[in-house]
C-alpha atoms as a PDB file:
ATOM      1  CA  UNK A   1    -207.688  72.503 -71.487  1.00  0.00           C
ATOM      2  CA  UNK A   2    -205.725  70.695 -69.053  1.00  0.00           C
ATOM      3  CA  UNK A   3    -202.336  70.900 -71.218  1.00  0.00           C
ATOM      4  CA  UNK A   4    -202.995  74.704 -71.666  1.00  0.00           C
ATOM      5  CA  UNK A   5    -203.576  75.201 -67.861  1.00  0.00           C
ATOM      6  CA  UNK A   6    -200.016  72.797 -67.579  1.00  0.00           C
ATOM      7  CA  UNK A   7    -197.915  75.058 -69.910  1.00  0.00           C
ATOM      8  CA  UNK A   8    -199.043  78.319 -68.544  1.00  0.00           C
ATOM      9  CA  UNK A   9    -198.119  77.001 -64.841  1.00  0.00           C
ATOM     10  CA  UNK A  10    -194.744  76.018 -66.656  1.00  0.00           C
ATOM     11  CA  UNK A  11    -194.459  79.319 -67.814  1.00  0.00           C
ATOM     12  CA  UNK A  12    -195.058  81.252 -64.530  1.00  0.00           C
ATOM     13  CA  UNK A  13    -192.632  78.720 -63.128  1.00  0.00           C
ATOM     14  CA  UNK A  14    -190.003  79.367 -65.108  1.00  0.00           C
ATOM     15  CA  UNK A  15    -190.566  83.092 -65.038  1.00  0.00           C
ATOM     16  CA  UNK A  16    -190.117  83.284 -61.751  1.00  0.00           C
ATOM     17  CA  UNK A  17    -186.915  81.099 -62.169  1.00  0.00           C
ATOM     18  CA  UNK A  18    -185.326  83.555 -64.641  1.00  0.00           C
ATOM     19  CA  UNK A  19    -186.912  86.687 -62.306  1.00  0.00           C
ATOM     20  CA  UNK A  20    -184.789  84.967 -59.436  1.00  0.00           C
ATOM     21  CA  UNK A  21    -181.670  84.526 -61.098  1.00  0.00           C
ATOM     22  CA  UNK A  22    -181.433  87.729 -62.595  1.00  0.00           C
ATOM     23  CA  UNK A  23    -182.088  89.075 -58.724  1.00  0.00           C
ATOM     24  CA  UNK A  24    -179.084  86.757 -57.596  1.00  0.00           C
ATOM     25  CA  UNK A  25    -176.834  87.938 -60.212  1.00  0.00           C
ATOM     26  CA  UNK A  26    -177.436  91.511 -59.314  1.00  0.00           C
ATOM     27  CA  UNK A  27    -176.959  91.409 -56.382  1.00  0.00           C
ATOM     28  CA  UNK A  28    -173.508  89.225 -56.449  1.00  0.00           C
ATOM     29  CA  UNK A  29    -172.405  92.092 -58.700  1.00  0.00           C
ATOM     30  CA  UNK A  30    -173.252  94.610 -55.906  1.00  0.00           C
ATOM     31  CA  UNK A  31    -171.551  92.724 -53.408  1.00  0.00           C
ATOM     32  CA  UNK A  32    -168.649  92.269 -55.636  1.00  0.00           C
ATOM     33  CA  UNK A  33    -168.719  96.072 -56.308  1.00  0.00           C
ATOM     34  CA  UNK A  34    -168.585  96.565 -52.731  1.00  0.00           C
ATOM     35  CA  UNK A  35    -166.166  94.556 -51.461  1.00  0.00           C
ATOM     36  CA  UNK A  36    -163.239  95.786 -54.139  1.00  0.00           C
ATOM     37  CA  UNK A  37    -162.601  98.322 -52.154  1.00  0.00           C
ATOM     38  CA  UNK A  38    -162.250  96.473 -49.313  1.00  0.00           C
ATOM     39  CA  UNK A  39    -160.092  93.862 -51.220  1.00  0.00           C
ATOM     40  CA  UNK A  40    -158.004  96.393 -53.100  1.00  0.00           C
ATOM     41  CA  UNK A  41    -157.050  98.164 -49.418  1.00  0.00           C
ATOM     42  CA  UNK A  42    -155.407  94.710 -48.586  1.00  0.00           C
ATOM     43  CA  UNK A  43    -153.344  94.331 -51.992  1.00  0.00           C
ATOM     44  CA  UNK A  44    -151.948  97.943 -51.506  1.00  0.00           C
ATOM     45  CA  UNK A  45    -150.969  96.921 -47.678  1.00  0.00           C
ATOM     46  CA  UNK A  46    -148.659  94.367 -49.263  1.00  0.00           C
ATOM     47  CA  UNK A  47    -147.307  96.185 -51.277  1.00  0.00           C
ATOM     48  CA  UNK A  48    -144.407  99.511 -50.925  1.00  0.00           C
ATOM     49  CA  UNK A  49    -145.385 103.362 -51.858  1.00  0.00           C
ATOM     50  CA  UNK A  50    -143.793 102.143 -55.271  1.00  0.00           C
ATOM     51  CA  UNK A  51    -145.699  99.490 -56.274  1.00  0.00           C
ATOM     52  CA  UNK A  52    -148.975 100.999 -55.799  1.00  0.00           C
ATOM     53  CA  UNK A  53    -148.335 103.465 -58.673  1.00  0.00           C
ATOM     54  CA  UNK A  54    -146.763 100.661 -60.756  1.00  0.00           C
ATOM     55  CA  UNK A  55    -148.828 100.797 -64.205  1.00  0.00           C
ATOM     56  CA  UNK A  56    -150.277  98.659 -64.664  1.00  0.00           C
ATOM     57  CA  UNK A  57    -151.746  97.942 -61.320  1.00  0.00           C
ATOM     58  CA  UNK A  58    -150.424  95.002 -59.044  1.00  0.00           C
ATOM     59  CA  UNK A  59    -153.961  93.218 -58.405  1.00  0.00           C
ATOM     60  CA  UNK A  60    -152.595  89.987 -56.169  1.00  0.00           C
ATOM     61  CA  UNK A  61    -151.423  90.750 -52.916  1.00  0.00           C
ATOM     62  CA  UNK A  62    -147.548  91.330 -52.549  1.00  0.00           C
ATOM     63  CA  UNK A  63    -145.117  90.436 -49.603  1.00  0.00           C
ATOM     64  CA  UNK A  64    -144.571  93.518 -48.326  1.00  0.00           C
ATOM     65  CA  UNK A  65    -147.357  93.355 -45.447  1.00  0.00           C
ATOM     66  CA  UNK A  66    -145.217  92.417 -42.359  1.00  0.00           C
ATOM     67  CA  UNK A  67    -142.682  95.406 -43.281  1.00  0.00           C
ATOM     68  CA  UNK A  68    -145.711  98.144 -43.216  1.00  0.00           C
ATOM     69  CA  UNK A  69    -146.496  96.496 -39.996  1.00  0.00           C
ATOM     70  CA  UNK A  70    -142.898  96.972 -38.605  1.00  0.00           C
ATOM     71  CA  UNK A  71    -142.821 100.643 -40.424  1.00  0.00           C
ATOM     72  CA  UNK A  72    -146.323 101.560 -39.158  1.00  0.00           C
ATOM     73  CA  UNK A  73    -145.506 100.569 -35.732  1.00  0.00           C
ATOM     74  CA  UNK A  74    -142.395 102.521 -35.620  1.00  0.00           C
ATOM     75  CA  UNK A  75    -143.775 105.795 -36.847  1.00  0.00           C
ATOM     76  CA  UNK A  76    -146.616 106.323 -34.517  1.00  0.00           C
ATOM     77  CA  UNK A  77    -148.059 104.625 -31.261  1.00  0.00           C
ATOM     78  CA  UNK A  78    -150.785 102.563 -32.592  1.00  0.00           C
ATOM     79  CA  UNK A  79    -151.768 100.831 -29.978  1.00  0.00           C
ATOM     80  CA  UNK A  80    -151.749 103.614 -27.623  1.00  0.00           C
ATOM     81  CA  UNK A  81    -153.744 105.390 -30.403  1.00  0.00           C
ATOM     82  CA  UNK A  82    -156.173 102.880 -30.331  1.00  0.00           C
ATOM     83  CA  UNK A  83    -156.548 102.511 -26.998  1.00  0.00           C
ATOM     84  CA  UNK A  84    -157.564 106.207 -26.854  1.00  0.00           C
ATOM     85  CA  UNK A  85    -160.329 105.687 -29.201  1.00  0.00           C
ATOM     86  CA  UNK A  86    -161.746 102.560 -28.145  1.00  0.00           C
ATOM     87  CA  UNK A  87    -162.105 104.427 -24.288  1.00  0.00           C
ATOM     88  CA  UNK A  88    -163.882 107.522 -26.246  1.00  0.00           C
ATOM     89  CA  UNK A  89    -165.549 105.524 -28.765  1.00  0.00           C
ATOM     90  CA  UNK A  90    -166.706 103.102 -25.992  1.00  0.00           C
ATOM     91  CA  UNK A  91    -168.051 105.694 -23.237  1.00  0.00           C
ATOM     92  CA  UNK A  92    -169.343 108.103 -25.988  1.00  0.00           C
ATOM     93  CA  UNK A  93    -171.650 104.830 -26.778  1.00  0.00           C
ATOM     94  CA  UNK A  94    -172.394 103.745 -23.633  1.00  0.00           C
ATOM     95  CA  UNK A  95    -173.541 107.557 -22.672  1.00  0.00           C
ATOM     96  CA  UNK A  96    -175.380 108.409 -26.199  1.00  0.00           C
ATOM     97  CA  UNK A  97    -177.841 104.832 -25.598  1.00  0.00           C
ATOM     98  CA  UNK A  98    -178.539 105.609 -22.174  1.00  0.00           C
ATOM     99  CA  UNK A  99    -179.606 109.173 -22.322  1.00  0.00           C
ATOM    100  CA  UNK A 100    -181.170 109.389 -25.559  1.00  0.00           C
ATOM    101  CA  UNK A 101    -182.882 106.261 -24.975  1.00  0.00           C
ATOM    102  CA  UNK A 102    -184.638 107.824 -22.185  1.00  0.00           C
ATOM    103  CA  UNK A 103    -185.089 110.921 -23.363  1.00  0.00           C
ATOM    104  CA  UNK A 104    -186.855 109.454 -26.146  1.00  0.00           C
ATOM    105  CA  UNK A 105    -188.596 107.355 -23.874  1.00  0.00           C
ATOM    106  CA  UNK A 106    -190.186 109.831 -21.971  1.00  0.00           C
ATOM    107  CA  UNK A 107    -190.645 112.139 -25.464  1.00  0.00           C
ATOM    108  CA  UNK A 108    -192.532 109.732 -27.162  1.00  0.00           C
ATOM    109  CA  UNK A 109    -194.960 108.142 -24.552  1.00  0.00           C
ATOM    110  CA  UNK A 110    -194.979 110.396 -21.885  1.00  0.00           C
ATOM    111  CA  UNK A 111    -197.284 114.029 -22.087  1.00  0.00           C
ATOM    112  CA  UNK A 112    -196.034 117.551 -20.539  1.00  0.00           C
ATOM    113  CA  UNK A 113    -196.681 120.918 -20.940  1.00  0.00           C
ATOM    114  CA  UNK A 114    -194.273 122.259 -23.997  1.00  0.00           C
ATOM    115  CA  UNK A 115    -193.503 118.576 -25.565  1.00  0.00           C
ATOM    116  CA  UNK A 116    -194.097 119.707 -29.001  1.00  0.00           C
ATOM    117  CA  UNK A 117    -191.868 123.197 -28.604  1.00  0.00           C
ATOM    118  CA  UNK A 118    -188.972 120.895 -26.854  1.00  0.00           C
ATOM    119  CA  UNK A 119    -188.790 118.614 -29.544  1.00  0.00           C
ATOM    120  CA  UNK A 120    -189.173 121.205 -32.290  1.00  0.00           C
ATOM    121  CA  UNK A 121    -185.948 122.879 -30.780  1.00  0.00           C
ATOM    122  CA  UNK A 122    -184.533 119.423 -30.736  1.00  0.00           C
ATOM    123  CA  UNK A 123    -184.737 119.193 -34.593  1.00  0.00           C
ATOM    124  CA  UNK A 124    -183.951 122.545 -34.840  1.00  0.00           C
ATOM    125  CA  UNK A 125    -180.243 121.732 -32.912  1.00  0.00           C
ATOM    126  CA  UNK A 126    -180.654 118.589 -35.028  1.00  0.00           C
ATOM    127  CA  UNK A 127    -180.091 121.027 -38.583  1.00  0.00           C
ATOM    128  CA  UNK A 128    -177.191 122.727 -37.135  1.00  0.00           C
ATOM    129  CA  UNK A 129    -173.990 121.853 -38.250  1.00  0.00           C
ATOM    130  CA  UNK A 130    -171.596 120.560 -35.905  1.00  0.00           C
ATOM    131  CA  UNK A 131    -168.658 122.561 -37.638  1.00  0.00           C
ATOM    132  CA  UNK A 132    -170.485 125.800 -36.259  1.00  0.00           C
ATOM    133  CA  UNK A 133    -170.327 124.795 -32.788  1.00  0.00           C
ATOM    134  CA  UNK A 134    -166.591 124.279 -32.502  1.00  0.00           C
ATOM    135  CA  UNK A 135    -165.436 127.671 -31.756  1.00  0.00           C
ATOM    136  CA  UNK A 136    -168.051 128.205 -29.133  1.00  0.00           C
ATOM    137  CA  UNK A 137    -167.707 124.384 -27.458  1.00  0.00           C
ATOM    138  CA  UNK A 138    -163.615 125.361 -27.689  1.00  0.00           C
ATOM    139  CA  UNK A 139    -164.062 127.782 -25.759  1.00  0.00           C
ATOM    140  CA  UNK A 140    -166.348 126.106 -23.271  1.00  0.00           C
ATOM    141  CA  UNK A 141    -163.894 123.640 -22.874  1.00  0.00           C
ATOM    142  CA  UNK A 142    -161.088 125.898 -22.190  1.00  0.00           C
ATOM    143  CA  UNK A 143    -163.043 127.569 -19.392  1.00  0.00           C
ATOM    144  CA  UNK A 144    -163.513 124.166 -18.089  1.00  0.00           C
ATOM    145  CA  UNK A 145    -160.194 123.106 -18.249  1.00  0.00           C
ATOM    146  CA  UNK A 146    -160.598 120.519 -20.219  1.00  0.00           C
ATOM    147  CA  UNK A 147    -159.053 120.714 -23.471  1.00  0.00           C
ATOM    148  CA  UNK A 148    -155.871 118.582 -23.839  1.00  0.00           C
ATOM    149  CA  UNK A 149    -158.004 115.909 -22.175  1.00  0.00           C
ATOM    150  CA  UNK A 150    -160.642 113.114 -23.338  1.00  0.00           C
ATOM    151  CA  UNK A 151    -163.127 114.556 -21.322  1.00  0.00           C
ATOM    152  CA  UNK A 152    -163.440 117.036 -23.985  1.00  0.00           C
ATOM    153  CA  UNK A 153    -164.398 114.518 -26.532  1.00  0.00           C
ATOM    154  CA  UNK A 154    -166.884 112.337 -24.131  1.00  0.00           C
ATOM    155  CA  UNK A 155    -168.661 114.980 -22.166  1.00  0.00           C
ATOM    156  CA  UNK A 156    -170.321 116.834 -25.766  1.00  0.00           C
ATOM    157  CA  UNK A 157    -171.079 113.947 -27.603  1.00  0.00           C
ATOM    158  CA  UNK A 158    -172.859 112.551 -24.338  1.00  0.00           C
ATOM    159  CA  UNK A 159    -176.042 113.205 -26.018  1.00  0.00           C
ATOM    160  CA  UNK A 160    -176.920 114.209 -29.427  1.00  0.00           C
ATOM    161  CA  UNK A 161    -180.280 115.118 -31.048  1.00  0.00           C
ATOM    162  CA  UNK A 162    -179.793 112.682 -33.733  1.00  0.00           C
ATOM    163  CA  UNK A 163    -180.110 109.240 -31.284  1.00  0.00           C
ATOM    164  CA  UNK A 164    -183.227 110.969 -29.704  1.00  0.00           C
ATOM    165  CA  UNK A 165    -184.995 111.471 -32.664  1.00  0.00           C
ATOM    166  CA  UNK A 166    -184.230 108.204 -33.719  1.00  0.00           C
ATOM    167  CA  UNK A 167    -185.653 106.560 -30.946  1.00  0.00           C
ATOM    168  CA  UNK A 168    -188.196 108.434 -30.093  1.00  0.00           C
ATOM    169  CA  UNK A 169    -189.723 107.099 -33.983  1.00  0.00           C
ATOM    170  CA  UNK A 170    -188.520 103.313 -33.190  1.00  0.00           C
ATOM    171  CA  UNK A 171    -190.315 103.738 -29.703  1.00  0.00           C
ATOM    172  CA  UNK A 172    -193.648 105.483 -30.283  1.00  0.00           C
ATOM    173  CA  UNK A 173    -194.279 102.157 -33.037  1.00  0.00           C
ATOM    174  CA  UNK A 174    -192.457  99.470 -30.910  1.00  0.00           C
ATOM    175  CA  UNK A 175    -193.971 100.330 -27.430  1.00  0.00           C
ATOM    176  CA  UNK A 176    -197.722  99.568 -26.946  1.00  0.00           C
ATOM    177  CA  UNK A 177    -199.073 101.765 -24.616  1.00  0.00           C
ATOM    178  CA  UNK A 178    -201.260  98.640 -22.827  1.00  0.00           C
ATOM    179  CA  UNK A 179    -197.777  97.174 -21.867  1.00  0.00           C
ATOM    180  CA  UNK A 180    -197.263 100.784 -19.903  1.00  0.00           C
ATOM    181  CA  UNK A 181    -200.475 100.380 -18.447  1.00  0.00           C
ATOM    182  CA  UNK A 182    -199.848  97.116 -17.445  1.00  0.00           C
ATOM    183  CA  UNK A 183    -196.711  97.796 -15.427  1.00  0.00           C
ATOM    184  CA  UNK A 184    -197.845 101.074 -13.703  1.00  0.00           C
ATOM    185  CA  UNK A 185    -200.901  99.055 -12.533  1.00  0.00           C
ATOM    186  CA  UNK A 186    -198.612  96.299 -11.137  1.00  0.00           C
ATOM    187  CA  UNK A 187    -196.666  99.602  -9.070  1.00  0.00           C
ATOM    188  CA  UNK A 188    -193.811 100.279 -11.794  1.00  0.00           C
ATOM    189  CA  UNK A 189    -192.595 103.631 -11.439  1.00  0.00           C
ATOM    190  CA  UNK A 190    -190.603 105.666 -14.172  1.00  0.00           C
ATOM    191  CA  UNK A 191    -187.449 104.013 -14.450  1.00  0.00           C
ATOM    192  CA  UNK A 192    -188.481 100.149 -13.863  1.00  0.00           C
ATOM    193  CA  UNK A 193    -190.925 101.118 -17.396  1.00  0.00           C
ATOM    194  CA  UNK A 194    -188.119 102.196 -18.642  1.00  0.00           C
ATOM    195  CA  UNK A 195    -185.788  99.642 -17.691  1.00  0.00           C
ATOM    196  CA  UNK A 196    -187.960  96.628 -18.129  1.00  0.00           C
ATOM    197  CA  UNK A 197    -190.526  97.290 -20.674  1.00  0.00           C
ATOM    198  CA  UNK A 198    -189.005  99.854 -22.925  1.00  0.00           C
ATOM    199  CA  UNK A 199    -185.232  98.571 -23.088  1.00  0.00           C
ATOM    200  CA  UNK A 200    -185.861  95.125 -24.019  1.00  0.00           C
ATOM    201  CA  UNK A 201    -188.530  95.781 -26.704  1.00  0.00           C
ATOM    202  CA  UNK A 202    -186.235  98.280 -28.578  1.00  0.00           C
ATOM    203  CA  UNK A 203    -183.150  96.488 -28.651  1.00  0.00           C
ATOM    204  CA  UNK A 204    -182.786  96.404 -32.649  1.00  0.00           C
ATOM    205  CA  UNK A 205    -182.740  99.974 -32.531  1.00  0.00           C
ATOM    206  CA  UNK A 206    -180.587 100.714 -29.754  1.00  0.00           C
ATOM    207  CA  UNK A 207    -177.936  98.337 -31.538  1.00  0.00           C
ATOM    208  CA  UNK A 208    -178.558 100.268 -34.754  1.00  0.00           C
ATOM    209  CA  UNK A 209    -177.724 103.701 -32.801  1.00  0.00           C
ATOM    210  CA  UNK A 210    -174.852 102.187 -30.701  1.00  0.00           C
ATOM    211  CA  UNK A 211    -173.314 100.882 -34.087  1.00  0.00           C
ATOM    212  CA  UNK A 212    -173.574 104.158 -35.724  1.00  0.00           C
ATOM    213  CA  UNK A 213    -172.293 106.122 -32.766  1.00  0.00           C
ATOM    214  CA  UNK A 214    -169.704 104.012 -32.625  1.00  0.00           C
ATOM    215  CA  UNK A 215    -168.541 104.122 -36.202  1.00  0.00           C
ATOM    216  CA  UNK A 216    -169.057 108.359 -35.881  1.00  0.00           C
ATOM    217  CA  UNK A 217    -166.843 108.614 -32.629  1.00  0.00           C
ATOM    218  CA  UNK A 218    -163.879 106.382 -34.282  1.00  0.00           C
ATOM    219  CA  UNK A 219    -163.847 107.977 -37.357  1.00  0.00           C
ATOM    220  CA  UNK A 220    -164.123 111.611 -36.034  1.00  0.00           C
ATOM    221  CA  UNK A 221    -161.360 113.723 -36.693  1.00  0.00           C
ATOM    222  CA  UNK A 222    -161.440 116.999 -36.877  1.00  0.00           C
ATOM    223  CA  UNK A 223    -162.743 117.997 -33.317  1.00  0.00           C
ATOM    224  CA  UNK A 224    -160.099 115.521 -31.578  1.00  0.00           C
ATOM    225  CA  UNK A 225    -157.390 117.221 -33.615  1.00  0.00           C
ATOM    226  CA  UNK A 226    -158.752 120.524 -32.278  1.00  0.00           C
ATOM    227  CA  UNK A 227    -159.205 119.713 -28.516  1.00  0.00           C
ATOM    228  CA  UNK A 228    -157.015 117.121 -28.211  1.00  0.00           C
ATOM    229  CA  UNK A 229    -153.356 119.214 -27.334  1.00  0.00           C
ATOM    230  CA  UNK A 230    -151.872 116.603 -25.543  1.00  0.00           C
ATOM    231  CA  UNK A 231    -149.878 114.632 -27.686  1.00  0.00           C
ATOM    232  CA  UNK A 232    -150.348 111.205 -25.656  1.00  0.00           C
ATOM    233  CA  UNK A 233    -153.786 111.602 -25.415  1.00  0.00           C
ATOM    234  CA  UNK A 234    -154.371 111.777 -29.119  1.00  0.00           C
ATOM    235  CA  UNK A 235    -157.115 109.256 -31.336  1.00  0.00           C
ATOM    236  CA  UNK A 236    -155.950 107.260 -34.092  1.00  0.00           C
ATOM    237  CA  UNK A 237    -157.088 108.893 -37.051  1.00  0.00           C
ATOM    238  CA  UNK A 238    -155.441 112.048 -35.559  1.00  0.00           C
ATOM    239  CA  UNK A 239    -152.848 109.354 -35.302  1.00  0.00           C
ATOM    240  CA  UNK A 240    -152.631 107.510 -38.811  1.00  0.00           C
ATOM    241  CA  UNK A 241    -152.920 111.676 -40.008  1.00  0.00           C
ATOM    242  CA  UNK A 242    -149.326 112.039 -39.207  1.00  0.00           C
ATOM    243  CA  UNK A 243    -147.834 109.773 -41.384  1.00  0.00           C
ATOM    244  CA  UNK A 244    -148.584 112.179 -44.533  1.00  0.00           C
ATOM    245  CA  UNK A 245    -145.977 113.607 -44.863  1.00  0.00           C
ATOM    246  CA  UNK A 246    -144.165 116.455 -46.639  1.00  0.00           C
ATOM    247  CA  UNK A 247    -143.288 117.256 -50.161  1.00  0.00           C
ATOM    248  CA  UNK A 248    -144.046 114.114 -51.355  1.00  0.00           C
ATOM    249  CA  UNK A 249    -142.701 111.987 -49.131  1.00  0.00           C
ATOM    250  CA  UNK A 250    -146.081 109.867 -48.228  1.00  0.00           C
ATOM    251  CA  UNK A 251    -145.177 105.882 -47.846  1.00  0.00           C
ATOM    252  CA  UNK A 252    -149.218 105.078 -48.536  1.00  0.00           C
ATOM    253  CA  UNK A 253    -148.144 101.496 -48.047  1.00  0.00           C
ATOM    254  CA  UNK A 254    -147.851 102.538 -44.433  1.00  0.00           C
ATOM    255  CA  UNK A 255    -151.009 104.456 -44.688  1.00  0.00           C
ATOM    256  CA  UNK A 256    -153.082 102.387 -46.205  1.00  0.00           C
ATOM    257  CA  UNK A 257    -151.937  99.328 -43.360  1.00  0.00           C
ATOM    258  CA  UNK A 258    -152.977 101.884 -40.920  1.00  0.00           C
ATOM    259  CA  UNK A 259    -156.407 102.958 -42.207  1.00  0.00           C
ATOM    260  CA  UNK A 260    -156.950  99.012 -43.024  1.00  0.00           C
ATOM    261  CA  UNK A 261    -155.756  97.882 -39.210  1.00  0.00           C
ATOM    262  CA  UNK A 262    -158.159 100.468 -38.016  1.00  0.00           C
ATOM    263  CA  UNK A 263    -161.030  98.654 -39.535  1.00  0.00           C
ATOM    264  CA  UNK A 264    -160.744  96.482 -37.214  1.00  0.00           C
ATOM    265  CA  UNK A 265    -162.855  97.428 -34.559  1.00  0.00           C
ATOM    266  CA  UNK A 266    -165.291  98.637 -36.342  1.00  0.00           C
ATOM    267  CA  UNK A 267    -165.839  95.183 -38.361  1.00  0.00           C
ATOM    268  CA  UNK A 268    -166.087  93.380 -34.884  1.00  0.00           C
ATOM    269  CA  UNK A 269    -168.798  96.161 -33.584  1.00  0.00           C
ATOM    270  CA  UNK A 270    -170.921  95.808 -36.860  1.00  0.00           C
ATOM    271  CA  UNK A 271    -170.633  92.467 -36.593  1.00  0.00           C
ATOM    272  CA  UNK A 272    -171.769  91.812 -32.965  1.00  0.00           C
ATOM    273  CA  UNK A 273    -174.477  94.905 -33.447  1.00  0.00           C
ATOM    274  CA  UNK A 274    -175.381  93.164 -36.590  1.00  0.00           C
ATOM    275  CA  UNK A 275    -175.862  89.900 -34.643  1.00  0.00           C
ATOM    276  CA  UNK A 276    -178.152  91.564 -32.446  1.00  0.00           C
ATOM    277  CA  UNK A 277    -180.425  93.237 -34.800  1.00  0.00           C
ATOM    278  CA  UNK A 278    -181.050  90.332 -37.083  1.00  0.00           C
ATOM    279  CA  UNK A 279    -181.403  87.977 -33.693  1.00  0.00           C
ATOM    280  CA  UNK A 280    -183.914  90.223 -32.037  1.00  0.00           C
ATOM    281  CA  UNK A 281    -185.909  90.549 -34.909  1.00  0.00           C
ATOM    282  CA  UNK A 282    -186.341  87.396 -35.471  1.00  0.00           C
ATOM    283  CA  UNK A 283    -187.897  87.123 -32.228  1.00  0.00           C
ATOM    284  CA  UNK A 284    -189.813  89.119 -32.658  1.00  0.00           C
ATOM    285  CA  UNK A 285    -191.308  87.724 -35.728  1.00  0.00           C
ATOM    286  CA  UNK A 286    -191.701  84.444 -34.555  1.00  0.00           C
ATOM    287  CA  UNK A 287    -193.746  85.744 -31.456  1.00  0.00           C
END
């Protein structure tokens, strides 16, 4: 009985062996699968306009990297570029965590007459699609006198019905309403709730919204390139979009150096937004 009770343990053990190492092995194939894009934008910044069609295809990384540099440099202003973004990027962030945070703060534990119809018309501007509100948000812009300028790109993506929804949901299941309670009976009014109960408690999910902001504001394109006259004021995607050039003329081992420098930022934002997800968390589940 004993030696039947032994193999059948054996069994489950090794079971759950195999069941792990298939796991492992699919998911080193996903990450694999993943990163080859990743790895095959480096190998074509190495390598001339020429090379990348080569048949067959030049796998290894060529020497060509330092001269799409020099060549990328000299066609537009990257850095100037850059700098444009990171300012529009940044405050675009900064603004989008504060007031959605508290507007989702006070939708989601707060009561007042029309709540419901509010946030109804919330999700209602949440289903509209931005590319219908150019013309009209042009125009509003023109009136103001602000196209040309990167007010035009901070000032409307301020807010956006997207980060409010998505914290109101993190908030109304992260928030107890007893801490609330708590802090209005030691005399907190709105603001210190908001600032010192609700802002540290929610931190995962104000990285996860500044992270996506972020990425959404660096990679947007087609609204700069509309509002943004002003040649030295322009992003750098509207940037990196003039080196495509005409009748067939495209150097993509300049364009792909480009689009692969302008990872950049974004890698060190996931990475420090990342950081702070995983670390709060983990807080929280040790508490």
């Amino acid at each position: 009985m004993a030696s039947i009770q032994g193999t059948r343990g054996h069994g489950r053990i090794r079971g759950t062996r195999t069941r792990g190492i298939a796991l492992h092995a699919v998911l080193v194939v996903g990450l694999l699968l993943s990163a080859f894009p990743f790895y095959w934008a480096v190998v074509m910044s190495t390598h001339t306009s020429s090379e990348i069609f080569a048949y067959p295809p030049k796998l290894l990384p060529g020497s060509h990297f330092l001269e799409n540099v020099r060549n990328l440099f000299h066609s537009v202003a990257f850095f100037g570029s850059m700098g444009n973004s990171l300012l529009v990027a940044g405050s675009v962030t900064f603004l989008v965590l504060f007031f959605d945070s508290l507007a989702a703060f006070v939708f989601a534990k707060f009561d007042f007459p029309g709540k419901n119809v509010l946030f109804a018309l919330l999700m209602l501007i949440f289903m509209v699609p931005a590319q219908l509100s150019a013309i009209p948000q042009f125009v509003i812009m023109a009136k103001l006198g602000w196209i040309g300028t990167m007010t035009s790109l901070i000032v409307p993506a301020a807010a956006n019905a997207f980060g409010i929804f998505w914290m109101r949901q993190y908030m109304r299941g992260a928030i107890h309403d007893e801490l609330l309670d708590a802090s209005r009976i030691d005399g907190a009014n709105f603001l210190r709730q908001y600032w010192h109960v609700a802002l540290p408690v929610v931190r995962p999910g104000l990285a996860f919204l500044g992270i996506f902001t972020f990425m959404g504001q660096w990679n947007d394109y087609a609204w700069p390139l509309i509002a943004l006259t002003n040649p030295r004021n322009v992003t750098l995607q509207v940037a990196l979009s003039q080196l495509n050039g005409t009748h067939g003329t495209t150097d993509y081992g300049i364009v792909v150096t480009g689009a692969l420098l302008a990872l950049i930022p974004l890698l060190i934002v996931f990475a420090i937004g990342a950081k702070q997800i995983i670390g709060d968390l983990g807080k929280g589940a040790i508490r």
